[in-house]
C-alpha atoms as a PDB file:
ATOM      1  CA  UNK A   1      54.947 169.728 251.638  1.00  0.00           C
ATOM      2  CA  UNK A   2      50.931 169.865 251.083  1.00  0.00           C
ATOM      3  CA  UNK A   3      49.040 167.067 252.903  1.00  0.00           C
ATOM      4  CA  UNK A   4      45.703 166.049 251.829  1.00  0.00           C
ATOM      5  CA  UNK A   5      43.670 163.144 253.494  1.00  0.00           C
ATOM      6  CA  UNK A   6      42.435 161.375 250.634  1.00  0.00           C
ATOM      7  CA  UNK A   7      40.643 158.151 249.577  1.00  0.00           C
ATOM      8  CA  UNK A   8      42.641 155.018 247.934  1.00  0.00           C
ATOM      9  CA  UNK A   9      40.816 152.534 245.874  1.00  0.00           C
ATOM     10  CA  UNK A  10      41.048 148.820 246.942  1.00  0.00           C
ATOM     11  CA  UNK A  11      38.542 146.291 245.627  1.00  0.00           C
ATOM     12  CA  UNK A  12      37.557 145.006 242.776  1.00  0.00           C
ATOM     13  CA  UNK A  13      36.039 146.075 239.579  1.00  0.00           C
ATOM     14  CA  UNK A  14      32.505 146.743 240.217  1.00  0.00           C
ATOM     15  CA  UNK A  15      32.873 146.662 244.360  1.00  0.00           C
ATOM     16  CA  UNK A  16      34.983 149.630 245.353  1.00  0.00           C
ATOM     17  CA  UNK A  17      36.623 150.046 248.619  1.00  0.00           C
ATOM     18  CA  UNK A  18      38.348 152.927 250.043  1.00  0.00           C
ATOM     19  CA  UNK A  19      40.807 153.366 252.567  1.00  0.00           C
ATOM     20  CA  UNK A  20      40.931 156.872 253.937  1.00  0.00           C
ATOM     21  CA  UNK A  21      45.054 157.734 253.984  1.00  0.00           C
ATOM     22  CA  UNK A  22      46.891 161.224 254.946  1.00  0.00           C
ATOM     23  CA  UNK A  23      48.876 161.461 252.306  1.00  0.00           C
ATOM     24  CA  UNK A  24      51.357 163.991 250.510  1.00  0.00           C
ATOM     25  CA  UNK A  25      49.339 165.960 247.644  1.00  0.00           C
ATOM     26  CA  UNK A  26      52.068 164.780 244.887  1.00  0.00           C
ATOM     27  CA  UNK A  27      51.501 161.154 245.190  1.00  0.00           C
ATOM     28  CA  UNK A  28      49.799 158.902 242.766  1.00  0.00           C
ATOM     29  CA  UNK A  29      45.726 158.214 244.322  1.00  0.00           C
ATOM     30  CA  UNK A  30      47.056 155.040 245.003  1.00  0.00           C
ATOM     31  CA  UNK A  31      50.462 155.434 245.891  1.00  0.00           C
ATOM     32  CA  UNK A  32      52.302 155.568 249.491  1.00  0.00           C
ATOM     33  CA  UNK A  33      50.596 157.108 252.347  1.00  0.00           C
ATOM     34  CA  UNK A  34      51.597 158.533 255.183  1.00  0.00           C
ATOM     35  CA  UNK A  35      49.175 156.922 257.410  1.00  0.00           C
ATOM     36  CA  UNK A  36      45.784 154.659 257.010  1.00  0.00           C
ATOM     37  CA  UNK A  37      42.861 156.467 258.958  1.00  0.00           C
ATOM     38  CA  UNK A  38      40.046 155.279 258.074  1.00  0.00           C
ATOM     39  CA  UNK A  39      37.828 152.863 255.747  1.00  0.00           C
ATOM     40  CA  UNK A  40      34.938 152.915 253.458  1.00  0.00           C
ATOM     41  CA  UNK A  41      32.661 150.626 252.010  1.00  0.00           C
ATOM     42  CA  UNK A  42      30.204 152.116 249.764  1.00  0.00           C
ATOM     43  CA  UNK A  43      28.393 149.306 248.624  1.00  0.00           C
ATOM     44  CA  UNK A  44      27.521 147.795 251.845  1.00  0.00           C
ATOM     45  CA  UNK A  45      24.107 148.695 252.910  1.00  0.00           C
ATOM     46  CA  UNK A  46      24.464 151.071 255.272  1.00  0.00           C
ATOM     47  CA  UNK A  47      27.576 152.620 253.962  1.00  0.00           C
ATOM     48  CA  UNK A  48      30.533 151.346 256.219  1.00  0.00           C
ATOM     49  CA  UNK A  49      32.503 154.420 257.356  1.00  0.00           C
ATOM     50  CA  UNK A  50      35.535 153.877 260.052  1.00  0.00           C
ATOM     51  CA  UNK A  51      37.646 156.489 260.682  1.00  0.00           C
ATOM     52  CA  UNK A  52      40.483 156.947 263.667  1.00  0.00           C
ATOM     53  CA  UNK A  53      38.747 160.202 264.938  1.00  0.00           C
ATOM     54  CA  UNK A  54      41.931 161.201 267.149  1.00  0.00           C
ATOM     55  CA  UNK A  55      43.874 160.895 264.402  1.00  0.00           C
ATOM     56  CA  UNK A  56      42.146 162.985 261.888  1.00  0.00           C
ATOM     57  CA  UNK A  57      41.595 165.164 264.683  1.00  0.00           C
ATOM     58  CA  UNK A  58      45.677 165.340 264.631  1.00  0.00           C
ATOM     59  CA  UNK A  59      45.921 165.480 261.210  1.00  0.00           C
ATOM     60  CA  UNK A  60      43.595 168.763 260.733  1.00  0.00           C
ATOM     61  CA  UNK A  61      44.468 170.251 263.150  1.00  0.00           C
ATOM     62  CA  UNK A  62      48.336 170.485 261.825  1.00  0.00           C
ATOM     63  CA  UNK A  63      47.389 171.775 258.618  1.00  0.00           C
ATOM     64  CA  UNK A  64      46.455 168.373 256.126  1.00  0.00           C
ATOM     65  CA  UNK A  65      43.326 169.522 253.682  1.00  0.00           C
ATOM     66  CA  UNK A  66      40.822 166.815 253.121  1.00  0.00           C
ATOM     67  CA  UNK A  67      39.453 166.197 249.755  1.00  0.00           C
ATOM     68  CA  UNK A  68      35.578 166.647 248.899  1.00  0.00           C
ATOM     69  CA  UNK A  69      34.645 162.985 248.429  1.00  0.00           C
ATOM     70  CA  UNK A  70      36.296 162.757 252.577  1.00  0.00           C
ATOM     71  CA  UNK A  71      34.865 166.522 254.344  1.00  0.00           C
ATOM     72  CA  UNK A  72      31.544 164.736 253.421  1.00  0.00           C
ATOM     73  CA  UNK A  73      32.861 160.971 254.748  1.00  0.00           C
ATOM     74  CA  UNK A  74      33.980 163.280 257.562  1.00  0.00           C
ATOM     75  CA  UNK A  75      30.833 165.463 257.843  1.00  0.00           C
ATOM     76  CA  UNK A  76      28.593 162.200 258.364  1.00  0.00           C
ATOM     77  CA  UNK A  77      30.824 160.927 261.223  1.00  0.00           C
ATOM     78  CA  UNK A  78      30.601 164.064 262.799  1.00  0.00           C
ATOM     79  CA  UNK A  79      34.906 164.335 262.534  1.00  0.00           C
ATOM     80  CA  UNK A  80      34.508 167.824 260.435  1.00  0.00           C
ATOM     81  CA  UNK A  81      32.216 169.302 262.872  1.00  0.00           C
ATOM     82  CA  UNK A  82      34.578 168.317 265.677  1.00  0.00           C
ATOM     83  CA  UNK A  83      37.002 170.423 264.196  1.00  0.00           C
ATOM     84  CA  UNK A  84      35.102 173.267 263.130  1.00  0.00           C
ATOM     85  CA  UNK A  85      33.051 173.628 265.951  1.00  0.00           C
ATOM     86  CA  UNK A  86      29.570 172.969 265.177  1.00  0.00           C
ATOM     87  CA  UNK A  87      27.013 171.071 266.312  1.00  0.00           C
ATOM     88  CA  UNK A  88      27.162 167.359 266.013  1.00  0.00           C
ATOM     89  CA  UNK A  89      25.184 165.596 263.227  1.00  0.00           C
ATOM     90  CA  UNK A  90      22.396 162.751 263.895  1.00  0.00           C
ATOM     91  CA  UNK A  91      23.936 159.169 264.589  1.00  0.00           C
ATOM     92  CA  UNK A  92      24.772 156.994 261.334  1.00  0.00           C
ATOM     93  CA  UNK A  93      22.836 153.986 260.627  1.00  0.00           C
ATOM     94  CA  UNK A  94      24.283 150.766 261.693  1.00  0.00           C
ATOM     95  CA  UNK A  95      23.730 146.903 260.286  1.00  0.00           C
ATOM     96  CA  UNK A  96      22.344 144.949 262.540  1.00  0.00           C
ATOM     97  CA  UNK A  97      24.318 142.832 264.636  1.00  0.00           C
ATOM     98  CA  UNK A  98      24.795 139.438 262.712  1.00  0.00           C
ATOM     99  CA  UNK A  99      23.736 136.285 263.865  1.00  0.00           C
ATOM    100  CA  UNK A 100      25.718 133.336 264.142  1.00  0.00           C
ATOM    101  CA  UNK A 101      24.545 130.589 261.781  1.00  0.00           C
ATOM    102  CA  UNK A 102      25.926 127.782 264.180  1.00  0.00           C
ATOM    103  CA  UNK A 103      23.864 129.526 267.184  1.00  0.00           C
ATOM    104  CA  UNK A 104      21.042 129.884 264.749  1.00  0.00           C
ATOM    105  CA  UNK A 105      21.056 126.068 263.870  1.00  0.00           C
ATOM    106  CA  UNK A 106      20.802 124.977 267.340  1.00  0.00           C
ATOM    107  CA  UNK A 107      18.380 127.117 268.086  1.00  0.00           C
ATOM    108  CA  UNK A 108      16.315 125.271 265.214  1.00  0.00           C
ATOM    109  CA  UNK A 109      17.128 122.112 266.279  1.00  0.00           C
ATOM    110  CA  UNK A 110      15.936 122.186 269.919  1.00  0.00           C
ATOM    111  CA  UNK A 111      12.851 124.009 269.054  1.00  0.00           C
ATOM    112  CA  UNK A 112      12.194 121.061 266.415  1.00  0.00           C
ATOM    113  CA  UNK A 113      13.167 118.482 268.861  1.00  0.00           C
ATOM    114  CA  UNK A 114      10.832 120.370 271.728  1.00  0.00           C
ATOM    115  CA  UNK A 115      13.779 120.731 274.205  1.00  0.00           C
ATOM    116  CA  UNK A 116      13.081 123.925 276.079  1.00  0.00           C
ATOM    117  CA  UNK A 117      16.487 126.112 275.800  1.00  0.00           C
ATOM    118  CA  UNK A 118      18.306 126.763 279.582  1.00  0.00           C
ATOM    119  CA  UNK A 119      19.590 129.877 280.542  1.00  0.00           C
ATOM    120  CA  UNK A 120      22.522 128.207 282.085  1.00  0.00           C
ATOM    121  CA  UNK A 121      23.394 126.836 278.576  1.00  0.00           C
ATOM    122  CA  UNK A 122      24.001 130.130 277.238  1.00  0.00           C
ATOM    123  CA  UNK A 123      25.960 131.351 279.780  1.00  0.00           C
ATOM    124  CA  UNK A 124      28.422 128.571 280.258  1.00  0.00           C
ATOM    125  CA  UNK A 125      31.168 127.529 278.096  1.00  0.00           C
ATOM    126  CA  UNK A 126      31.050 126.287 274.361  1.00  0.00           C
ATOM    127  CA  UNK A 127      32.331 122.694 274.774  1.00  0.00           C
ATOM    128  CA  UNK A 128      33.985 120.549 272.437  1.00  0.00           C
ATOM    129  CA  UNK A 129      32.350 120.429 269.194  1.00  0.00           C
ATOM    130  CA  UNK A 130      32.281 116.204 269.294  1.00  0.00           C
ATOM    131  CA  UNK A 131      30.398 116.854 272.664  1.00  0.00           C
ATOM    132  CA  UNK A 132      27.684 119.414 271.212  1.00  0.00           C
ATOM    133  CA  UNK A 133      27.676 116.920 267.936  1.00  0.00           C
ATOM    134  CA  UNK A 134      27.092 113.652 270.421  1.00  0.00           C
ATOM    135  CA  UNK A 135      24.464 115.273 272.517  1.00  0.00           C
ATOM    136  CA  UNK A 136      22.735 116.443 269.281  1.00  0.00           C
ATOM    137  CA  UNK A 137      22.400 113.514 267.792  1.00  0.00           C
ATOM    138  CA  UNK A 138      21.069 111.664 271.249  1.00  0.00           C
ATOM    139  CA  UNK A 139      18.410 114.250 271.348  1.00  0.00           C
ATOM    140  CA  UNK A 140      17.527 113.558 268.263  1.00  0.00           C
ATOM    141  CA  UNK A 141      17.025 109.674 268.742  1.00  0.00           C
ATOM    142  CA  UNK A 142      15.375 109.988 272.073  1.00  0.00           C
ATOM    143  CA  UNK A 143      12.803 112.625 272.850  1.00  0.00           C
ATOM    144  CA  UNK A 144      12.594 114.453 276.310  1.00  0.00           C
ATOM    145  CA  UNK A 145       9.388 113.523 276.707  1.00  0.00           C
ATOM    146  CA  UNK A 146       6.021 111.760 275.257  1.00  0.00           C
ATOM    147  CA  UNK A 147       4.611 115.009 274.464  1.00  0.00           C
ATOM    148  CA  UNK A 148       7.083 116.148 272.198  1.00  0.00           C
ATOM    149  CA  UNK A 149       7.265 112.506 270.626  1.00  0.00           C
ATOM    150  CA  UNK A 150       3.505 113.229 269.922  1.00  0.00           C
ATOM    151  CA  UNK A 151       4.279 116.781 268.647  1.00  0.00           C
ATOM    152  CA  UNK A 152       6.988 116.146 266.763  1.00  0.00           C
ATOM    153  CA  UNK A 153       5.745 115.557 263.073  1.00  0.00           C
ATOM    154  CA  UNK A 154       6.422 112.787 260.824  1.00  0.00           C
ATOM    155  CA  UNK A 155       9.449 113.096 259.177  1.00  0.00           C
ATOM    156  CA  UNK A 156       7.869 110.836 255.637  1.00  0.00           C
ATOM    157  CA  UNK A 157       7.743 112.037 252.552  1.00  0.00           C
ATOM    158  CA  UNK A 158       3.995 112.801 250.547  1.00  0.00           C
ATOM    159  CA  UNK A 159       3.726 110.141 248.019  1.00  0.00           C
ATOM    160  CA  UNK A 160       3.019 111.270 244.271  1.00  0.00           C
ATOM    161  CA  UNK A 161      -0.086 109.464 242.383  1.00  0.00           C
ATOM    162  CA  UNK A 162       1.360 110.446 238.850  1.00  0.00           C
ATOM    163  CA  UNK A 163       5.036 108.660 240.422  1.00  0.00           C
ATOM    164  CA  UNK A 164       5.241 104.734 240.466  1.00  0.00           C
ATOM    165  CA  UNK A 165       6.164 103.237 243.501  1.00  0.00           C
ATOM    166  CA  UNK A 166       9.809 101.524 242.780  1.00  0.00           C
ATOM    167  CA  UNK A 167       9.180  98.541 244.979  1.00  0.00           C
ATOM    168  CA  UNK A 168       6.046  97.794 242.896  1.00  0.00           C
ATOM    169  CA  UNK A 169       7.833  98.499 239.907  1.00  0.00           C
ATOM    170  CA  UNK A 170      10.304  95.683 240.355  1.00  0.00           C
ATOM    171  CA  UNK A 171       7.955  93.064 241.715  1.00  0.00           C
ATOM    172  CA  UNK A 172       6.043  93.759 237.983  1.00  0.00           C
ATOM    173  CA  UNK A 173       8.918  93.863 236.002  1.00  0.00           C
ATOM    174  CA  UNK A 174      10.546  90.732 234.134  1.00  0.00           C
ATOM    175  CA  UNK A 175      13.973  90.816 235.759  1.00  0.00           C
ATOM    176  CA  UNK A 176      13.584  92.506 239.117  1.00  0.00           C
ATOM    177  CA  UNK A 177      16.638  94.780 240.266  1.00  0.00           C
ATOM    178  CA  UNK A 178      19.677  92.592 240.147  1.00  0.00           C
ATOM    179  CA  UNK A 179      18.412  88.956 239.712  1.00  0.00           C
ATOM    180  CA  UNK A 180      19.844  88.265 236.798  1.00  0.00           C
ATOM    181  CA  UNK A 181      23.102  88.970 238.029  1.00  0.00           C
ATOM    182  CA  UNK A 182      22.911  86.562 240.951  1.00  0.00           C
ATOM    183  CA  UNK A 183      21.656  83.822 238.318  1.00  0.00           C
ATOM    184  CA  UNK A 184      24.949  83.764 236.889  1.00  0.00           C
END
């Protein structure tokens, strides 16, 4: 029995992912494997590439061929000069780690609300999420101090010239907003 390490489609139309499988030569592309070493993303950017080094390691070395579009998967992780011998090849490029958009948020908030950020804070456990909501919302009612009441900017909105004030708008109509319903 022939064993080739191959790539199976997963995904969807126009984003293709692979999962890197040993499988036997005379199965379908996507039919059973024999084992799942590896993914790859090709539309991500970088290129995600995972593979179970040990276990490609295991499968080479008993005999499995890989295919072209995987000795080059392989040759970028450095796997296929592992086996071979040869030196390795410069590091892959990795995303950068991502940032949480809750931590992010806060972050905001407290440099908007001119509370200075504590080390300890960081370091100590998340509590409740009512807890972090309450203390929010107390920070934002009362300052920490006079000089960030006085830096904090004015939270009103720029008034239009070309759009009519509503309030003046009603006192100049006929029938201001609802008076002829309470006339009934």
């Amino acid at each position: 029995m022939a064993v080739k390490i191959r790539l199976l489609r997963m995904g969807k139309i126009r984003n293709p992912q692979y999962r890197i499988v040993v499988a036997d030569s005379r199965t379908k592309r996507d039919g059973r494997a024999i084992e799942y070493v590896g993914i790859y993303q090709p539309k991500e950017h970088p290129s995600i590439i995972q593979v179970k080094s040990e276990r490609v390691q295991y499968w080479l070395s008993v005999g499995a061929q890989p295919s072209e579009a995987v000795q080059r998967l392989l040759e970028k992780t450095g796997d296929w000069q592992q086996f071979k011998g040869l030196p390795a090849p410069p590091p892959l490029l990795m995303a950068p780690e991502k940032v949480s958009r809750t931590a992010a948020y806060e972050a905001e908030a407290k440099a908007a609300a001119g509370v200075a950020d504590a080390p300890a804070a960081k370091t100590a456990k998340k509590a409740p999420k009512s807890a972090d909501k309450a203390a929010d919302k107390s920070a934002d009612k009362a300052p920490a101090s006079a000089e960030a009441a006085a830096a904090k900017p004015a939270t009103t909105k720029a008034v239009d010239p070309a759009e009519p004030n509503r309030e003046a708008v009603a006192e100049d109509a006929k029938d201001p907003a609802g008076a002829g319903a309470d006339g009934n």
